[in-house]
N, C-alpha and C. Protein backbone atom coordinates (compact mmCIF):
# COMPACT_ATOMS: atom_id res chain seq x y z
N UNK A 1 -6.85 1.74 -14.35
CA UNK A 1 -5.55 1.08 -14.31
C UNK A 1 -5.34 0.41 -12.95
N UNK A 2 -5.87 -0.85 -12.54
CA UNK A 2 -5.65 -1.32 -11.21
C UNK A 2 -4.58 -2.16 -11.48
N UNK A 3 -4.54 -2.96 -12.48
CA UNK A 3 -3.47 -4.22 -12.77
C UNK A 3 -2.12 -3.24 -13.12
N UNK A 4 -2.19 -2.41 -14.03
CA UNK A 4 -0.68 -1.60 -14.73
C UNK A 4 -0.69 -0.78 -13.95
N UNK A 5 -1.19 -0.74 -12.64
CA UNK A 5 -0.47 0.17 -11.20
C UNK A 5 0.72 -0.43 -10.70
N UNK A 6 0.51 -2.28 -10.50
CA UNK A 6 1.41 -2.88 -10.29
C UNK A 6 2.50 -3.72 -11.16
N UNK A 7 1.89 -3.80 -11.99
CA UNK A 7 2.99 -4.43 -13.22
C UNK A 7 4.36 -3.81 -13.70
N UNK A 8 3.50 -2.43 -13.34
CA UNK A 8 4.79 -1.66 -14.59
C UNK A 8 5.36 -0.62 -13.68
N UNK A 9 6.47 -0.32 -13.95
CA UNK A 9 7.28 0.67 -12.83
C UNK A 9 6.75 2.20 -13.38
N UNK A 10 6.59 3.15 -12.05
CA UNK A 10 5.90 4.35 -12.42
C UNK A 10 7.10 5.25 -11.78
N UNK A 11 7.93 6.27 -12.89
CA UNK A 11 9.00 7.02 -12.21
C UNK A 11 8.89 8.43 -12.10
N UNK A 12 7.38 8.83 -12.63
CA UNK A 12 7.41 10.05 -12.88
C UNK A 12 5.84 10.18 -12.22
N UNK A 13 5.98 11.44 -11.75
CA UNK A 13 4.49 11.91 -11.50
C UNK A 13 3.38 12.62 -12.99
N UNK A 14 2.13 11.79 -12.63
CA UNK A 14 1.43 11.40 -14.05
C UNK A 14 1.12 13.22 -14.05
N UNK A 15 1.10 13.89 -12.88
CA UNK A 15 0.41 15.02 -13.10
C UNK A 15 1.11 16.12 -13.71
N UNK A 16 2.49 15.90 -13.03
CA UNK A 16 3.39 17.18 -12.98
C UNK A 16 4.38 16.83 -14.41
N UNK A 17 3.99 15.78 -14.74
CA UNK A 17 5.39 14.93 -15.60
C UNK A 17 4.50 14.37 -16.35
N UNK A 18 3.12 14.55 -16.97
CA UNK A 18 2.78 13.26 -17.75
C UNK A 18 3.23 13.02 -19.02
N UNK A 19 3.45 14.06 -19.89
CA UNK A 19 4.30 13.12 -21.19
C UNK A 19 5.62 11.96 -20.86
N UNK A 20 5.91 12.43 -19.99
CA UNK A 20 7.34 11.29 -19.27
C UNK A 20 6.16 9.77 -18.78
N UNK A 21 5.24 10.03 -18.10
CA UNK A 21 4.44 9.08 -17.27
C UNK A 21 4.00 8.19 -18.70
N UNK A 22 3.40 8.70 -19.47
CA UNK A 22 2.23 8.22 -20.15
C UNK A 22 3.26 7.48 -21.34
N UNK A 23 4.91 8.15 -21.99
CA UNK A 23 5.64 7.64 -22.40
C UNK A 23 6.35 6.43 -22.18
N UNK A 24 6.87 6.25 -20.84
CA UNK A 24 7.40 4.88 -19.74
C UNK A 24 6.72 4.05 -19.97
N UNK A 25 5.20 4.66 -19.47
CA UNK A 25 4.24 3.54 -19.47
C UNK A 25 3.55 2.50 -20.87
N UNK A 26 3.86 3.66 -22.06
CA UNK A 26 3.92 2.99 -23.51
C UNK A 26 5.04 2.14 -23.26
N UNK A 27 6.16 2.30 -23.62
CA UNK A 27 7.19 1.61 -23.79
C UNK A 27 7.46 0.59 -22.85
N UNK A 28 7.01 0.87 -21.85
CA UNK A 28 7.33 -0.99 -21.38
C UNK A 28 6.27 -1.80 -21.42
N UNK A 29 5.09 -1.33 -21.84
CA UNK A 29 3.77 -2.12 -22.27
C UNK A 29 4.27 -2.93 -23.63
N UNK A 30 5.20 -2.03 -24.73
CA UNK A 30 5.49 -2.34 -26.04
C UNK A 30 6.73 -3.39 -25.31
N UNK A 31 7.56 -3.21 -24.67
CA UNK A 31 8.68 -4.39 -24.40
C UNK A 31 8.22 -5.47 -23.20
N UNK A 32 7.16 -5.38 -22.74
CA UNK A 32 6.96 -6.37 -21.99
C UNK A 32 8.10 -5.74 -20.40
N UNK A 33 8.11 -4.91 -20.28
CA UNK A 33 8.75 -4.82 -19.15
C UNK A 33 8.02 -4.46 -17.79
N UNK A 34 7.54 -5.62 -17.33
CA UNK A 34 6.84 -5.72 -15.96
C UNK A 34 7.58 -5.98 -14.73
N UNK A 35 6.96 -5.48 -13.85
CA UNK A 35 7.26 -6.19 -12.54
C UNK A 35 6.95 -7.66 -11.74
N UNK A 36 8.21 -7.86 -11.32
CA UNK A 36 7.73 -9.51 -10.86
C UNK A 36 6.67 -9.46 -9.51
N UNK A 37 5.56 -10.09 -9.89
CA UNK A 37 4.82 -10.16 -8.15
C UNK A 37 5.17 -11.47 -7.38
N UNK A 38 5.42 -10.64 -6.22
CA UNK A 38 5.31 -11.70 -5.30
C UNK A 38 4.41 -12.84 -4.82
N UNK A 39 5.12 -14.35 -4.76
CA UNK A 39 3.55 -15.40 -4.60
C UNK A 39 3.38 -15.63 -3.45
N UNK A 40 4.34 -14.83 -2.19
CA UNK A 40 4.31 -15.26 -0.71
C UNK A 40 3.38 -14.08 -0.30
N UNK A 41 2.91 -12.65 -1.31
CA UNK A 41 2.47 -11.89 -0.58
C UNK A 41 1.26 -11.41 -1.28
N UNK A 42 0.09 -11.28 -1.25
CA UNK A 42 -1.13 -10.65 -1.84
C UNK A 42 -0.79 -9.52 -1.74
N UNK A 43 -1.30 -8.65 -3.39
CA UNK A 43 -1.21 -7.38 -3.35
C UNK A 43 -2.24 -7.03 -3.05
N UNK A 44 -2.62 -6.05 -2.50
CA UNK A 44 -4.25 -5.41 -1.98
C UNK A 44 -4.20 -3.84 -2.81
N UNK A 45 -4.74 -3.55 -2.65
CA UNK A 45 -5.64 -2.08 -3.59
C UNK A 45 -7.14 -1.80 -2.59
N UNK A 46 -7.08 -0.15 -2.00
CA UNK A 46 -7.69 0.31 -0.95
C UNK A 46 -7.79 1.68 -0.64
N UNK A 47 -8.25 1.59 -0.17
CA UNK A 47 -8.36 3.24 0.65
C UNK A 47 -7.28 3.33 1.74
N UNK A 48 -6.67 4.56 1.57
CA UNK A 48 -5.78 5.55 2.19
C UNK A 48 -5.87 5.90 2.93
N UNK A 49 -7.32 5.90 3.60
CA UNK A 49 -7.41 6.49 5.04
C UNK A 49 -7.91 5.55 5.91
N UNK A 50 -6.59 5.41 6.88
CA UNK A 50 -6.05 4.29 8.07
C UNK A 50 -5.65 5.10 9.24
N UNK A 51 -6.01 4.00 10.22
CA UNK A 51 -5.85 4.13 11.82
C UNK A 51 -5.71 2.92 12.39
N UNK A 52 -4.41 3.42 12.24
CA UNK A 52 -3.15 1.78 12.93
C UNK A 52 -2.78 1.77 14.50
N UNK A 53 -2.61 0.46 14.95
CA UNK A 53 -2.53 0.44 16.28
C UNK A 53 -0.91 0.67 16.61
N UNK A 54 -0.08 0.47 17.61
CA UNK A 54 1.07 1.05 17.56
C UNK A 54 1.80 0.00 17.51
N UNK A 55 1.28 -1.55 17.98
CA UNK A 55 1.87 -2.81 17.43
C UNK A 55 1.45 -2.50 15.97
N UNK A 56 0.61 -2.59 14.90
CA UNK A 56 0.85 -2.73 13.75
C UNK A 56 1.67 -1.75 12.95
N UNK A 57 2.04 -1.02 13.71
CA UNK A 57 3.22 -0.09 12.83
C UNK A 57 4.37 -0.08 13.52
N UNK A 58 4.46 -1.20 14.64
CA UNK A 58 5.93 -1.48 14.98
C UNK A 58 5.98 -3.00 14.04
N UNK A 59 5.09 -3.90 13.75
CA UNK A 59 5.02 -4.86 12.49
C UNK A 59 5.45 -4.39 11.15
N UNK A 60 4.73 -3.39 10.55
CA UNK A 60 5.05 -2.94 9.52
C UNK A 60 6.43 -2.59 9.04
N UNK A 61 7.02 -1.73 10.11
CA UNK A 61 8.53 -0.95 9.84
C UNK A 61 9.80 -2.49 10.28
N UNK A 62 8.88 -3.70 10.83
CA UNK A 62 10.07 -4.73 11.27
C UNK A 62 9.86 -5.43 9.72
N UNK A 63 9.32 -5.52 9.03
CA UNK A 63 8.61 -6.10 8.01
C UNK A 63 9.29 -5.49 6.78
N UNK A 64 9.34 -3.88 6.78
CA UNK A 64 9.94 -3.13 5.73
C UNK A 64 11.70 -3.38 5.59
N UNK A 65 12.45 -3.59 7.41
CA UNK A 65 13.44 -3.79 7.35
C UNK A 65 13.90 -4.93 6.82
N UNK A 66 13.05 -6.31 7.30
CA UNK A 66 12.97 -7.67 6.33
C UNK A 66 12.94 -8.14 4.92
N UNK A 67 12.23 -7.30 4.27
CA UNK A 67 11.82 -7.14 2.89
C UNK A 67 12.03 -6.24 2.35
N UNK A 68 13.42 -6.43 1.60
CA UNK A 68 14.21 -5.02 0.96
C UNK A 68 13.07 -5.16 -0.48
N UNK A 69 13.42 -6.56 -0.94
CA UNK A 69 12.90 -6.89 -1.87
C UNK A 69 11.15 -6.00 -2.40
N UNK A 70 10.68 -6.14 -1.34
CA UNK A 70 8.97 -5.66 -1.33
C UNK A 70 9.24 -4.17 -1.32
N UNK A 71 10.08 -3.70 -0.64
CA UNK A 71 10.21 -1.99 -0.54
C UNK A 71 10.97 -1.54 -2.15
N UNK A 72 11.50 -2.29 -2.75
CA UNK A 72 11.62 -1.82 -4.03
C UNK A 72 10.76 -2.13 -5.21
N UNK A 73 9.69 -3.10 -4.89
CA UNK A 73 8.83 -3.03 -5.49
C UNK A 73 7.61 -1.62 -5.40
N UNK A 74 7.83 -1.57 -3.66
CA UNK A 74 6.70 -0.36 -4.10
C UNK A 74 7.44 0.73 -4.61
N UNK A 75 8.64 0.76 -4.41
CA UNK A 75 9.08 2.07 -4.86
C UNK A 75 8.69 2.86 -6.15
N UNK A 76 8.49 1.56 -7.26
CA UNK A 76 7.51 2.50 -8.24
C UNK A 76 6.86 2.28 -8.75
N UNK A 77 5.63 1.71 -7.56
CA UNK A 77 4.34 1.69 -8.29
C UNK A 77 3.35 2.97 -8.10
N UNK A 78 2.73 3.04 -8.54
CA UNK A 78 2.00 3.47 -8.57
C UNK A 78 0.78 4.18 -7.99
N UNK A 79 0.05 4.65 -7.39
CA UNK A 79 -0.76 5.43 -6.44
C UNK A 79 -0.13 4.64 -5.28
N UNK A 80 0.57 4.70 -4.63
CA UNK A 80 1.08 3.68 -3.42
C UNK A 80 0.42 4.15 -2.36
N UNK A 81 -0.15 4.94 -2.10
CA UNK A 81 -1.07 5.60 -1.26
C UNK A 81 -2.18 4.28 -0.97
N UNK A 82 -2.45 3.62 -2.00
CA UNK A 82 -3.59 2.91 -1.86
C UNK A 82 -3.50 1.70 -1.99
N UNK A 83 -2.19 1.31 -2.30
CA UNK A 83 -1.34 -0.57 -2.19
C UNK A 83 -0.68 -0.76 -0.60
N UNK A 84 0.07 0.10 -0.40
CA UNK A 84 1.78 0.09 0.53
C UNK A 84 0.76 -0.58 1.81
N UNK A 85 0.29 -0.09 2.46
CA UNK A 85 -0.51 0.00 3.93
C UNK A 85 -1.49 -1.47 3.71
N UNK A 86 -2.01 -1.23 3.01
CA UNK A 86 -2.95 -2.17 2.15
C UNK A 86 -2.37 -4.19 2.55
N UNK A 87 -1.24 -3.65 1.46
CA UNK A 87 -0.73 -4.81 1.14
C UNK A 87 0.11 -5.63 2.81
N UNK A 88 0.78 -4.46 3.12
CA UNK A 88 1.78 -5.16 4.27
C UNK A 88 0.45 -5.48 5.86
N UNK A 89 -0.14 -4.68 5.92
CA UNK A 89 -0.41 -5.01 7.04
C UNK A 89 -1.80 -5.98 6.92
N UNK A 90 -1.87 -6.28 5.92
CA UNK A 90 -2.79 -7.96 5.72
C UNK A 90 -1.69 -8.99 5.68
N UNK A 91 -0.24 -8.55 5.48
CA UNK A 91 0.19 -9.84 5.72
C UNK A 91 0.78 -9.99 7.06
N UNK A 92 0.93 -9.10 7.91
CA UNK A 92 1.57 -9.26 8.92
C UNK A 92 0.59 -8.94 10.12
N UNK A 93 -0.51 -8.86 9.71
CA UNK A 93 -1.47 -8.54 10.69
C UNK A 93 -2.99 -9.77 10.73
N UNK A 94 -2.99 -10.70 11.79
CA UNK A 94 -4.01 -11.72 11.58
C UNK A 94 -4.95 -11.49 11.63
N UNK A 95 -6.04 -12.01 10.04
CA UNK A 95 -6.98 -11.73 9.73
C UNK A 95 -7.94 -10.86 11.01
N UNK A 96 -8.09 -11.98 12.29
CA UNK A 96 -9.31 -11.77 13.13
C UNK A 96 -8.83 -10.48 13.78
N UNK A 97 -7.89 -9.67 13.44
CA UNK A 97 -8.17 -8.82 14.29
C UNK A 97 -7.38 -7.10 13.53
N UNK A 98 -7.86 -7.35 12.08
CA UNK A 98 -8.17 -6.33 11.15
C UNK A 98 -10.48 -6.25 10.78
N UNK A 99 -9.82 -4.43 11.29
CA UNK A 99 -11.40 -4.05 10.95
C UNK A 99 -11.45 -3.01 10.03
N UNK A 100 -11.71 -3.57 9.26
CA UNK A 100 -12.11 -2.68 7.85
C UNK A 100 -13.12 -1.77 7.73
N UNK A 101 -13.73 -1.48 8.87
CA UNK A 101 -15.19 0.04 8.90
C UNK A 101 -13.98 1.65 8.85
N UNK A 102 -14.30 2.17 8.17
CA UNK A 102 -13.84 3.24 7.91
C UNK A 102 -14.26 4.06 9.01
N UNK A 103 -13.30 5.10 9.29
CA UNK A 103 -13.75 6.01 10.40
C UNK A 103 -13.91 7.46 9.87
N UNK A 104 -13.55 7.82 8.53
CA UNK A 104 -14.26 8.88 7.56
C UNK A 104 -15.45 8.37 6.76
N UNK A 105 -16.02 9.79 7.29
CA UNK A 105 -17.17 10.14 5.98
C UNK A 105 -17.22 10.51 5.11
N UNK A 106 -17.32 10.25 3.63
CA UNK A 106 -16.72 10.32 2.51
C UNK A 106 -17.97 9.97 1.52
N UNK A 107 -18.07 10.48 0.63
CA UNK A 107 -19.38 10.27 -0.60
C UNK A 107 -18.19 10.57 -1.99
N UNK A 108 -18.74 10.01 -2.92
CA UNK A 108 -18.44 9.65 -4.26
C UNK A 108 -19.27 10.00 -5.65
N UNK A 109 -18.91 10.77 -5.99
CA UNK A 109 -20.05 10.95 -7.68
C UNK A 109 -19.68 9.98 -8.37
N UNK A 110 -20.81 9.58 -9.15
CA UNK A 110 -21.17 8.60 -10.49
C UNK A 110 -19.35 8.38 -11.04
N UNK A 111 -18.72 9.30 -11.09
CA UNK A 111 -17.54 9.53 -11.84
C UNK A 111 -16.57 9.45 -11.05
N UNK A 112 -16.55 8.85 -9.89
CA UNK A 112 -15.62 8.36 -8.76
C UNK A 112 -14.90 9.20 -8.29
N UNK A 113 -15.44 10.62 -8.41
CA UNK A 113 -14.77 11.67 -7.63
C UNK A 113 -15.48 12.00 -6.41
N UNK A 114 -14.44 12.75 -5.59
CA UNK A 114 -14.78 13.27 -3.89
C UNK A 114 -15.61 14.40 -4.23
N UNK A 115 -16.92 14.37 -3.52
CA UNK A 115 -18.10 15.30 -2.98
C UNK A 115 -16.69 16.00 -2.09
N UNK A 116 -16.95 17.39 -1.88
CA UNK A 116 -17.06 18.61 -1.35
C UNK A 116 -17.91 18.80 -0.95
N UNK A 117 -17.80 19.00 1.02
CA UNK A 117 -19.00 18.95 1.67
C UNK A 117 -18.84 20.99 1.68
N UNK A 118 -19.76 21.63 1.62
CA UNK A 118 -20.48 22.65 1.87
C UNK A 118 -21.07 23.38 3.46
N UNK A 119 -21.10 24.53 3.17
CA UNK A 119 -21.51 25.20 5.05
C UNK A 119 -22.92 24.70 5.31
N UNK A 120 -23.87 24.56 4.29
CA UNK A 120 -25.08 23.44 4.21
C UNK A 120 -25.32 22.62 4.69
N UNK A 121 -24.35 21.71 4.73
CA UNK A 121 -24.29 19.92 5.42
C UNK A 121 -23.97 19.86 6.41
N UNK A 122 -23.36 20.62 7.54
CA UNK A 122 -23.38 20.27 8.74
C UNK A 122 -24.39 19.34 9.08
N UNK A 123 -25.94 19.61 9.71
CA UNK A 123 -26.82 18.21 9.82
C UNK A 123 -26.51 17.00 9.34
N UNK A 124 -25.96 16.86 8.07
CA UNK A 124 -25.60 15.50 7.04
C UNK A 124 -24.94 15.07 7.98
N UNK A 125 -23.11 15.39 8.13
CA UNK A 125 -22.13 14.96 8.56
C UNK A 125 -22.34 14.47 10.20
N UNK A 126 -23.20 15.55 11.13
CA UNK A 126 -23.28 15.51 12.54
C UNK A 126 -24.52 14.20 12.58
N UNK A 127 -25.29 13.53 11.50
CA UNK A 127 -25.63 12.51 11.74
C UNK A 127 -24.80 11.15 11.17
N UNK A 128 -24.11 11.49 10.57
CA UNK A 128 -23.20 10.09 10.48
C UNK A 128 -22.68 9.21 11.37
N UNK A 129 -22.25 8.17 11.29
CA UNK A 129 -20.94 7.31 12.60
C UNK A 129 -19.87 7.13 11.68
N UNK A 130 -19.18 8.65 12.00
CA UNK A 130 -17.62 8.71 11.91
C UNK A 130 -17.06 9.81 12.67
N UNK A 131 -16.00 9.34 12.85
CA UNK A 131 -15.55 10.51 13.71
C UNK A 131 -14.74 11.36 12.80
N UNK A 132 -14.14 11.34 11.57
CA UNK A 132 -13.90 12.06 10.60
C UNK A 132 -14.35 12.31 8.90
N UNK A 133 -14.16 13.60 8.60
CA UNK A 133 -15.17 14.11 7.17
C UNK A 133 -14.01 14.44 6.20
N UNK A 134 -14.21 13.85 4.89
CA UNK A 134 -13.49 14.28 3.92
C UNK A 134 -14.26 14.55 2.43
N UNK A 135 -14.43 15.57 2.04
CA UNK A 135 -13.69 16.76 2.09
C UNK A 135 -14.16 17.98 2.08
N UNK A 136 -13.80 19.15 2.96
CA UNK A 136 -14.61 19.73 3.50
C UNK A 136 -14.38 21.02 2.26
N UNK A 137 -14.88 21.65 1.51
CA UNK A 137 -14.47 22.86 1.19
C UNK A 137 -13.62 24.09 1.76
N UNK A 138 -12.70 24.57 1.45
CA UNK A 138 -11.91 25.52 2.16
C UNK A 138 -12.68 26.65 2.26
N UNK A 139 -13.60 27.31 1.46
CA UNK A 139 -14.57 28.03 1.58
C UNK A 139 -16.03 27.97 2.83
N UNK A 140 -15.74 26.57 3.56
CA UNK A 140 -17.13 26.26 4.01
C UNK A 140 -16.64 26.72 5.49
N UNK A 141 -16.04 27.98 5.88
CA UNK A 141 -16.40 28.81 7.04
C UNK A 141 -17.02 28.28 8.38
N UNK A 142 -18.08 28.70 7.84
CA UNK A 142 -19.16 28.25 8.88
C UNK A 142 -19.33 26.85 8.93
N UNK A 143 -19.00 26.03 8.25
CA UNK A 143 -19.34 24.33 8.39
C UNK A 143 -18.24 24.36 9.41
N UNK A 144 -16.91 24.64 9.17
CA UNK A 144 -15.62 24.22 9.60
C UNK A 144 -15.67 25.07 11.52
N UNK A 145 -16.52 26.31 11.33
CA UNK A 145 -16.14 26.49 12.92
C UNK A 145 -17.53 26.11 13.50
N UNK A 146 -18.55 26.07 12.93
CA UNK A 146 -19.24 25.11 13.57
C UNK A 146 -18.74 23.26 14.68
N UNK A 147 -18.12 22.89 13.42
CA UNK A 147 -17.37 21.40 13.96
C UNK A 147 -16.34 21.72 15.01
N UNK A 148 -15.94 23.02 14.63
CA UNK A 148 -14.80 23.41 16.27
C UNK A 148 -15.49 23.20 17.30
N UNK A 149 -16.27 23.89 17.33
CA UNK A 149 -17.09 24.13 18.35
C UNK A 149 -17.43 23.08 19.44
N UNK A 150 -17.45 21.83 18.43
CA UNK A 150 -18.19 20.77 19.37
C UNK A 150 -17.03 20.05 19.89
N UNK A 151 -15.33 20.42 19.13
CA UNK A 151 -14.53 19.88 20.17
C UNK A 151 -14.75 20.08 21.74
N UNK A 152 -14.77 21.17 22.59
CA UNK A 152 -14.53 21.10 23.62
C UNK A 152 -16.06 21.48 24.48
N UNK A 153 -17.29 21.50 23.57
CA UNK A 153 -18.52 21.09 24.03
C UNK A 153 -18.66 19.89 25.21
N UNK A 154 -19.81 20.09 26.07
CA UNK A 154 -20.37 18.73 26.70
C UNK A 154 -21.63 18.77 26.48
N UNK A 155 -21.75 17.18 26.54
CA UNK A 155 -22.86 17.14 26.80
C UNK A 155 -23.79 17.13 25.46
N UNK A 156 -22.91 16.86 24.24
CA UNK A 156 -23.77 17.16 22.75
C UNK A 156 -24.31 15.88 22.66
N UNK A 157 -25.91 15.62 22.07
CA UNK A 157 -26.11 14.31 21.90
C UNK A 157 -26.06 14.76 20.13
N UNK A 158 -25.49 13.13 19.85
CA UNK A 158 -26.02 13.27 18.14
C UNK A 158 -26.66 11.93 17.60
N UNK A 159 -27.47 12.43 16.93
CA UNK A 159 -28.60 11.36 16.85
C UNK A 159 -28.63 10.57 15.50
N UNK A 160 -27.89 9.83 15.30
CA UNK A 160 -27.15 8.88 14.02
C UNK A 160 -27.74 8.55 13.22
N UNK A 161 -28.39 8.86 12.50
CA UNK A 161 -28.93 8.06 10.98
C UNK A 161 -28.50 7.44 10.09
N UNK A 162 -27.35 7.56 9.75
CA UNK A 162 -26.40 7.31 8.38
C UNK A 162 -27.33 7.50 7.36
N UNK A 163 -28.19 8.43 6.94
CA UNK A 163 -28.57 8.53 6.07
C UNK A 163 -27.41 9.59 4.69
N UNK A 164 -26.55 9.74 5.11
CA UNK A 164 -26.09 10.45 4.09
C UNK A 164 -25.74 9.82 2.69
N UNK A 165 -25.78 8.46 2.32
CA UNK A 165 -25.37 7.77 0.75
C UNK A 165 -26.46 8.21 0.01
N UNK A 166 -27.78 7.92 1.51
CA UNK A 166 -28.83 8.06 0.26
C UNK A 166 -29.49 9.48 0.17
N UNK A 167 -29.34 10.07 1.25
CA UNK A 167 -29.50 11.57 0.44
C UNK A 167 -28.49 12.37 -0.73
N UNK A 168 -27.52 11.74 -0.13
CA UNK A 168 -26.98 12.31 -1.95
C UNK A 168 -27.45 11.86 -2.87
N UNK A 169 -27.71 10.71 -2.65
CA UNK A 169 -28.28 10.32 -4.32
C UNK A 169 -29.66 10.39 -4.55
N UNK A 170 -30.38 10.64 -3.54
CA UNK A 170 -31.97 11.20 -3.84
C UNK A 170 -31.00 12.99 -4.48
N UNK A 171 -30.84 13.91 -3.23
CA UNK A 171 -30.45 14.95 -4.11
C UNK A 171 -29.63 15.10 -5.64
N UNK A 172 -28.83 14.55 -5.44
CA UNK A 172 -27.90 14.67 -7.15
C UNK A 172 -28.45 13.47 -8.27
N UNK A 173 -30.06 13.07 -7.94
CA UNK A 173 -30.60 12.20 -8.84
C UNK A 173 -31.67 13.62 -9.00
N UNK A 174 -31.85 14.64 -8.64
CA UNK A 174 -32.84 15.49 -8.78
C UNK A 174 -32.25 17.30 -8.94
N UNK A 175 -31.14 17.11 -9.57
CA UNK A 175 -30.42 17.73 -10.36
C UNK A 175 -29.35 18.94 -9.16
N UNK A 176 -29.42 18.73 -7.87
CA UNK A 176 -28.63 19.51 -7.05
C UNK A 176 -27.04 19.54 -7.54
N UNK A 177 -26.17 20.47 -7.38
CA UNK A 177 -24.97 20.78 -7.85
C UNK A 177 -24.21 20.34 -6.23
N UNK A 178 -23.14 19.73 -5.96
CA UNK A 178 -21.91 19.68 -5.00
C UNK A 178 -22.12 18.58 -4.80
């Protein structure tokens, strides 16, 4: 659902509420009751995990006060987690000086769900270039005070590969579980 995220107004949570969610969302599909998009503003659709400068979130909130109009549009759309941020700060922020490299490490199954990293993967994660990991198991102990550890360390070298896309998928192409 990327398009009827934004079309159609979402008032209920799909998880906690879905006969209400999945009902709304019939019935204004059956009456045509959409939302108007804006032609002054591109909607964007994205990832959620952002690191804003303190001018672009003094832009953003001058932007929200400007545009009542746009703040009641997001009001009910839909995963807004992954439009709101998305959408405003490509328009109020010039191209040349938005960088889109993610600063989490993050892997994906076939089925577009989040890997759960394990007390195992430490090596994986400590060769990446990011400075943050999602998602760590609450169970993974030892992964989690391991990574303490190297907060107030000196002197750690780490030696970057980015090999982690493709070891997951050599491993979970050769039947490994997580």
């Amino acid at each position: 659902m990327k398009e009827e995220r934004l079309i159609y107004r979402h008032f209920f949570n799909e998880r906690i509420q879905q006969w209400l969610f999945n009902t709304s969302f019939r019935l204004q599909q059956r009456f045509g009751l959409t939302h108007k998009i804006f032609h002054d503003i591109q909607i964007q659709i994205g990832s959620q995990w952002w690191c804003l400068r303190r001018r672009t979130v003094e832009w953003v909130l001058d932007f929200t006060r400007q545009r009542k109009d746009v703040m009641r549009f997001f009001r009910t759309t839909w995963i807004l987690d992954e439009t709101f941020f998305q959408t405003i700060v490509r328009h109020v922020v010039p191209e040349n000086e938005i960088r889109t490299r993610t600063l989490t490490f993050l892997l994906f199954s076939d089925y577009g769900m989040p890997i759960t990293l394990h007390d195992d993967q430490y090596d994986l994660l400590l060769s990446q270039d990011f400075i943050f990991a999602r998602k760590i198991s609450p169970d993974a102990d030892i992964l989690k005070r391991r990574l303490g550890l190297l907060h107030p360390a000196e002197g750690v070298r780490f030696d970057i590969s980015n090999e982690g896309w493709g070891l997951f998928k050599f491993l979970s192409g050769h039947g490994r579980i997580g």
